[in-house]
Protein backbone atom coordinates (compact mmCIF):
# COMPACT_ATOMS: atom_id res chain seq x y z
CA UNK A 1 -11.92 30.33 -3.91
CA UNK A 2 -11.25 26.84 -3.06
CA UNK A 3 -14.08 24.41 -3.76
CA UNK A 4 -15.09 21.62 -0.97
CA UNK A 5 -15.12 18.25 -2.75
CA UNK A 6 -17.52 15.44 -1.31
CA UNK A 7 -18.00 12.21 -2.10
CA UNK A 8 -21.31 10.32 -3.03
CA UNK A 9 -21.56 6.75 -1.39
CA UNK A 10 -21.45 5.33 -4.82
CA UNK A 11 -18.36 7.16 -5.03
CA UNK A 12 -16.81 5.86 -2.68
CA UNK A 13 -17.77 2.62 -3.23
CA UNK A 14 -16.81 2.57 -6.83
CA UNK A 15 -13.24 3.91 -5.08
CA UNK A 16 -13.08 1.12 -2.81
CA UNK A 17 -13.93 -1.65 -5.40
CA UNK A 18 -11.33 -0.41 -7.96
CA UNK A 19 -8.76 -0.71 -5.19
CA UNK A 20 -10.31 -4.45 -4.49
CA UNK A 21 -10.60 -5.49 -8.23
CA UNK A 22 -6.82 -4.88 -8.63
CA UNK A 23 -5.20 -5.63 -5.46
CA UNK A 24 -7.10 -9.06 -4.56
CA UNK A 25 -8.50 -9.85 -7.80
CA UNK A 26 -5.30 -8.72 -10.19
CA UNK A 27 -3.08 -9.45 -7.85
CA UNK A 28 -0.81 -6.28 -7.68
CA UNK A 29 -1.44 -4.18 -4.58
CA UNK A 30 1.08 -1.64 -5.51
CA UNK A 31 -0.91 -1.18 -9.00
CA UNK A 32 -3.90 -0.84 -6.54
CA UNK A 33 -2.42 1.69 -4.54
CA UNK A 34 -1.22 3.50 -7.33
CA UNK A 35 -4.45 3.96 -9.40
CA UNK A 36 -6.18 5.21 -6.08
CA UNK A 37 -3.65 7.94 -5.10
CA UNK A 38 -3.79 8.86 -9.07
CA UNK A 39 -7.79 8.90 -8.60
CA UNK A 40 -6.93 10.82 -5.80
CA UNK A 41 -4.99 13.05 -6.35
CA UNK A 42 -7.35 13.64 -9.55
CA UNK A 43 -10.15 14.30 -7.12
CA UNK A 44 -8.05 17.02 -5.07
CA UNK A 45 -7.00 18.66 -8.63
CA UNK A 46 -10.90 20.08 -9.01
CA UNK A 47 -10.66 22.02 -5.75
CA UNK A 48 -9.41 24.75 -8.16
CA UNK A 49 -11.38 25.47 -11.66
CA UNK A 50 -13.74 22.00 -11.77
CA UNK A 51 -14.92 23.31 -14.42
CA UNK A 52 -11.99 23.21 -17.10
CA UNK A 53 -13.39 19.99 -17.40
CA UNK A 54 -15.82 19.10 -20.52
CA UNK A 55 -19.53 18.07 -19.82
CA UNK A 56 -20.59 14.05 -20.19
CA UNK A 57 -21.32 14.51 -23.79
CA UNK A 58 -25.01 12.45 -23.23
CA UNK A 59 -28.21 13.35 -22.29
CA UNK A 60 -29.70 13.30 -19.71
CA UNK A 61 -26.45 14.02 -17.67
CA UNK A 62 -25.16 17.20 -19.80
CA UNK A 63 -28.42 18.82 -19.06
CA UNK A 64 -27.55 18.10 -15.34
CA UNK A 65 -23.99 19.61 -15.39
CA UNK A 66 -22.30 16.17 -15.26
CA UNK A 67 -18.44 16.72 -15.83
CA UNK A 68 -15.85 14.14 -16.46
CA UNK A 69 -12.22 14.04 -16.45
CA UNK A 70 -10.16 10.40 -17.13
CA UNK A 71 -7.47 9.01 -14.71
CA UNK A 72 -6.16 6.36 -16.83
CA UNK A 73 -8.37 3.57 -17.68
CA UNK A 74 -11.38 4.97 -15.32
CA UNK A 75 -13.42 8.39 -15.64
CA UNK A 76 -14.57 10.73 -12.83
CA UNK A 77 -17.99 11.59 -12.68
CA UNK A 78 -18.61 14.97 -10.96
CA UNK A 79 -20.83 18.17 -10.60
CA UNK A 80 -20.04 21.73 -9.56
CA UNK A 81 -22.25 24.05 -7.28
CA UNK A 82 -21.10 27.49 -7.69
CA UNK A 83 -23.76 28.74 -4.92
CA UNK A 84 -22.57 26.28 -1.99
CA UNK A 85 -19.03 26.01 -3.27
CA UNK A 86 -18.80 22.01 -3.59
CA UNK A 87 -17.77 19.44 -6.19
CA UNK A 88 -19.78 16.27 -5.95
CA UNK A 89 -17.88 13.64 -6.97
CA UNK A 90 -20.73 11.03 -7.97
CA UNK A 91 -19.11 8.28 -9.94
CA UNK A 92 -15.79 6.24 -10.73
CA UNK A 93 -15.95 3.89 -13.50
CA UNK A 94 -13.67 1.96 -15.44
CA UNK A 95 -14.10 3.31 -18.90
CA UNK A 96 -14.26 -0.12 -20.91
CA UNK A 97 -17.94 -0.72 -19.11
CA UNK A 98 -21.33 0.19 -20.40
CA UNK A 99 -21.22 3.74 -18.82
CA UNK A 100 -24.72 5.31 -19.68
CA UNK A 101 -25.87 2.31 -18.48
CA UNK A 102 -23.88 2.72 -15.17
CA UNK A 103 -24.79 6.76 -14.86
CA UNK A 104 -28.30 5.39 -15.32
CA UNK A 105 -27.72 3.62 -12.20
CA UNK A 106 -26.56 6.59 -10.16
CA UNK A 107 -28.24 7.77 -7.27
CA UNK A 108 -27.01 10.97 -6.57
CA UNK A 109 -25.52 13.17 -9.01
């Protein structure tokens, strides 16, 4: 069965401001449009077995089911409910940042 995938706000944020940094800030709007059909395209891949992906090796996210899978330099943060069918898909961050202290950030997971 076919999972739904939605996006947290933080999400999509994240999304939207890793298509910023590189486009306006970088300078290279194709890179920018690249790395967000790659994130993508990423997302759409865990509509179908989310959870060949390994757990967030840290506490207190493993505990929570957090999953991650990279996309180049970034990682997707994500959960799976088996009883409504849906992958969350809670954070996108560029993996050369403090990420604990990012997670520990997150809202929704």
């Amino acid at each position: 069965m076919k999972m739904e995938i939605v996006y947290t706000f933080q999400a999509q944020q994240d999304l939207k401001n890793i298509y910023e940094y590189i486009a306006y800030s970088l300078l290279v709007p194709d890179t920018a449009r690249s790395m967000y059909q790659q994130i993508i395209q990423s997302v759409r891949s865990l509509e179908s077995m989310p959870e060949r992906n390994p757990l967030y090796k840290e506490e207190p996210w493993r505990s929570q089911g957090v999953r991650f899978v990279p996309v180049k330099n970034y990682l997707l943060f994500y959960t799976v409910n088996n009883e409504t069918h849906t992958v969350s898909i809670a954070r996108i961050l560029y993996g050369g940042m403090d990420i604990n202290h990012q997670l520990e950030e997150t809202i929704e997971f």
